[in-house]
Protein backbone atom coordinates (compact mmCIF):
# COMPACT_ATOMS: atom_id res chain seq x y z
CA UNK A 1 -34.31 247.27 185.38
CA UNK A 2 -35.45 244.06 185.15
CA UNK A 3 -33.89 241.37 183.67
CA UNK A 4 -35.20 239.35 180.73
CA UNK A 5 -35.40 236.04 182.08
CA UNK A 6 -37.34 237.39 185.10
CA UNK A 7 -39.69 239.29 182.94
CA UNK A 8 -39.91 237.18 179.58
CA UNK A 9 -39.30 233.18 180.22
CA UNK A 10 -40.66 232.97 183.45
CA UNK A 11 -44.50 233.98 182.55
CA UNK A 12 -44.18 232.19 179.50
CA UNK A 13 -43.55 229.26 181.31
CA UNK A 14 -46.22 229.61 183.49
CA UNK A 15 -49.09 230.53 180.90
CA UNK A 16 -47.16 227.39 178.97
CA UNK A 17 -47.75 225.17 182.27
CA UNK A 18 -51.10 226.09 183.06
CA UNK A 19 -52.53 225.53 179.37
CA UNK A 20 -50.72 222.10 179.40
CA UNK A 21 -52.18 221.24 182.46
CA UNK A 22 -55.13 222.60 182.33
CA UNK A 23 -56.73 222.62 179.00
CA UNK A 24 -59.36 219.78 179.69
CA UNK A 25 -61.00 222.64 182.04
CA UNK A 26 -61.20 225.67 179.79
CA UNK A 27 -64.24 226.34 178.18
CA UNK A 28 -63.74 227.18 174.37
CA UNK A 29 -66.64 229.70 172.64
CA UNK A 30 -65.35 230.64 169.73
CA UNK A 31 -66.18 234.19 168.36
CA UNK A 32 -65.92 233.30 165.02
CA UNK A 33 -68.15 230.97 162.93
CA UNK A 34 -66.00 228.66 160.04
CA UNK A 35 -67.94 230.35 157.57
CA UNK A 36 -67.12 233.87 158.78
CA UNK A 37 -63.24 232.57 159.33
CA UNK A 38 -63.69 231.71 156.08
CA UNK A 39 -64.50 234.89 154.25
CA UNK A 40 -61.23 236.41 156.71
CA UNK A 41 -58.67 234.20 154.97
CA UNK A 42 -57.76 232.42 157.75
CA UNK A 43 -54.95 229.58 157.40
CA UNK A 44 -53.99 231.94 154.12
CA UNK A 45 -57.13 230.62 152.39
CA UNK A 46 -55.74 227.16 152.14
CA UNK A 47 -56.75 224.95 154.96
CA UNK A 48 -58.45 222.68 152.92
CA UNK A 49 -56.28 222.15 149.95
CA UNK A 50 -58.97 222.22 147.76
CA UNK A 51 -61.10 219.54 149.13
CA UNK A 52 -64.07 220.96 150.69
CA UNK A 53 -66.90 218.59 149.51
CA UNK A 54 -67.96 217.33 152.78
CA UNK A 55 -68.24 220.64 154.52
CA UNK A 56 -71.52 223.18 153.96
CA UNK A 57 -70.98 224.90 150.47
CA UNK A 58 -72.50 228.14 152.05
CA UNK A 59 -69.79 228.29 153.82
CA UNK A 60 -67.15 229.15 150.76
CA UNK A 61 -69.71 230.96 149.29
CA UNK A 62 -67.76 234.58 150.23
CA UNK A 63 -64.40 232.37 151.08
CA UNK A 64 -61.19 233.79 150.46
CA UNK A 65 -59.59 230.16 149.03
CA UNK A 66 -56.04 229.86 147.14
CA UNK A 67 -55.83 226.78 145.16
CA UNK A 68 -51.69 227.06 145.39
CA UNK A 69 -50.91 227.16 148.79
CA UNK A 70 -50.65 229.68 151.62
CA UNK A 71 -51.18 233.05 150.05
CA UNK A 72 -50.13 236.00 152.57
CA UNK A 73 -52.59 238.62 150.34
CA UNK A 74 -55.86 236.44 151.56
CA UNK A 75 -54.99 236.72 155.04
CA UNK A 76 -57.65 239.92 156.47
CA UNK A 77 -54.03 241.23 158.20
CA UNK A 78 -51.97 239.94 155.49
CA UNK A 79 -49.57 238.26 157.96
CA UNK A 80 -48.15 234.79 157.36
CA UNK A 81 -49.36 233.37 160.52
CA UNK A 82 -50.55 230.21 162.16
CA UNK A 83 -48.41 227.26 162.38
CA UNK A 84 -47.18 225.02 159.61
CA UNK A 85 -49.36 221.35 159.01
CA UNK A 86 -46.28 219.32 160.15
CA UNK A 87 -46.22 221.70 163.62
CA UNK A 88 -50.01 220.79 163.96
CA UNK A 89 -48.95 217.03 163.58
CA UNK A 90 -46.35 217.33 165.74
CA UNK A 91 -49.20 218.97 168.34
CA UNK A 92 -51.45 216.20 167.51
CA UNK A 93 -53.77 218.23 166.15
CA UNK A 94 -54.11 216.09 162.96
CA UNK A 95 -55.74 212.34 163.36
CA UNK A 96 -56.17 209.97 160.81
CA UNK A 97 -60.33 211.05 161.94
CA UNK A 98 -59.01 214.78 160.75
CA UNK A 99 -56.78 215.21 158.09
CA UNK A 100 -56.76 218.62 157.98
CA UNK A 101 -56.86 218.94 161.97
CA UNK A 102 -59.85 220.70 162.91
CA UNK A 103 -61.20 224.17 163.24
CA UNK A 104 -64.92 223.93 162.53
């Protein structure tokens, strides 16, 4: 049997050491265009709080938006997931260049 610390903490800790460490290195290609992310309900249809005029409007053409907040049903797994806008703060994720963070 093995035991939980040697099977659970210890690769997270790794995986969490190597991304910290080595982020600058790994190539990102996303899968995913915004627009297509978009029309999946990611962030629960509420990343941008309404305020989407600077963005292409073909890409909210198909969007699943809510106008209220994070709505579970808009989510293509309906899941609440992601993390919260003060955990992407706290990341640094969000500049005063990017509000919102970024995705796109």
């Amino acid at each position: 049997m093995v035991k939980e610390d040697n099977f659970l903490k210890k690769p997270i800790f790794f995986w969490a050491f190597f991304f910290q460490n080595n982020m600058n290195k790994v190539k990102f290609n996303p899968q995913l265009t915004p627009k297509q992310m978009l029309e999946l309900g990611v962030f629960g249809g509420y990343y941008f709080e309404g305020k989407h005029d600077e963005y292409p409007k073909d890409w909210f053409k198909d969007a699943k938006l809510s106008n209220v907040g994070y709505d579970v049903k808009l989510n293509c797994f309906k899941i609440n997931s992601g993390l919260s806008r003060n955990e992407w703060a706290k990341r640094g994720w969000i500049t005063k260049e990017d509000p919102l963070g970024w995705f796109q």
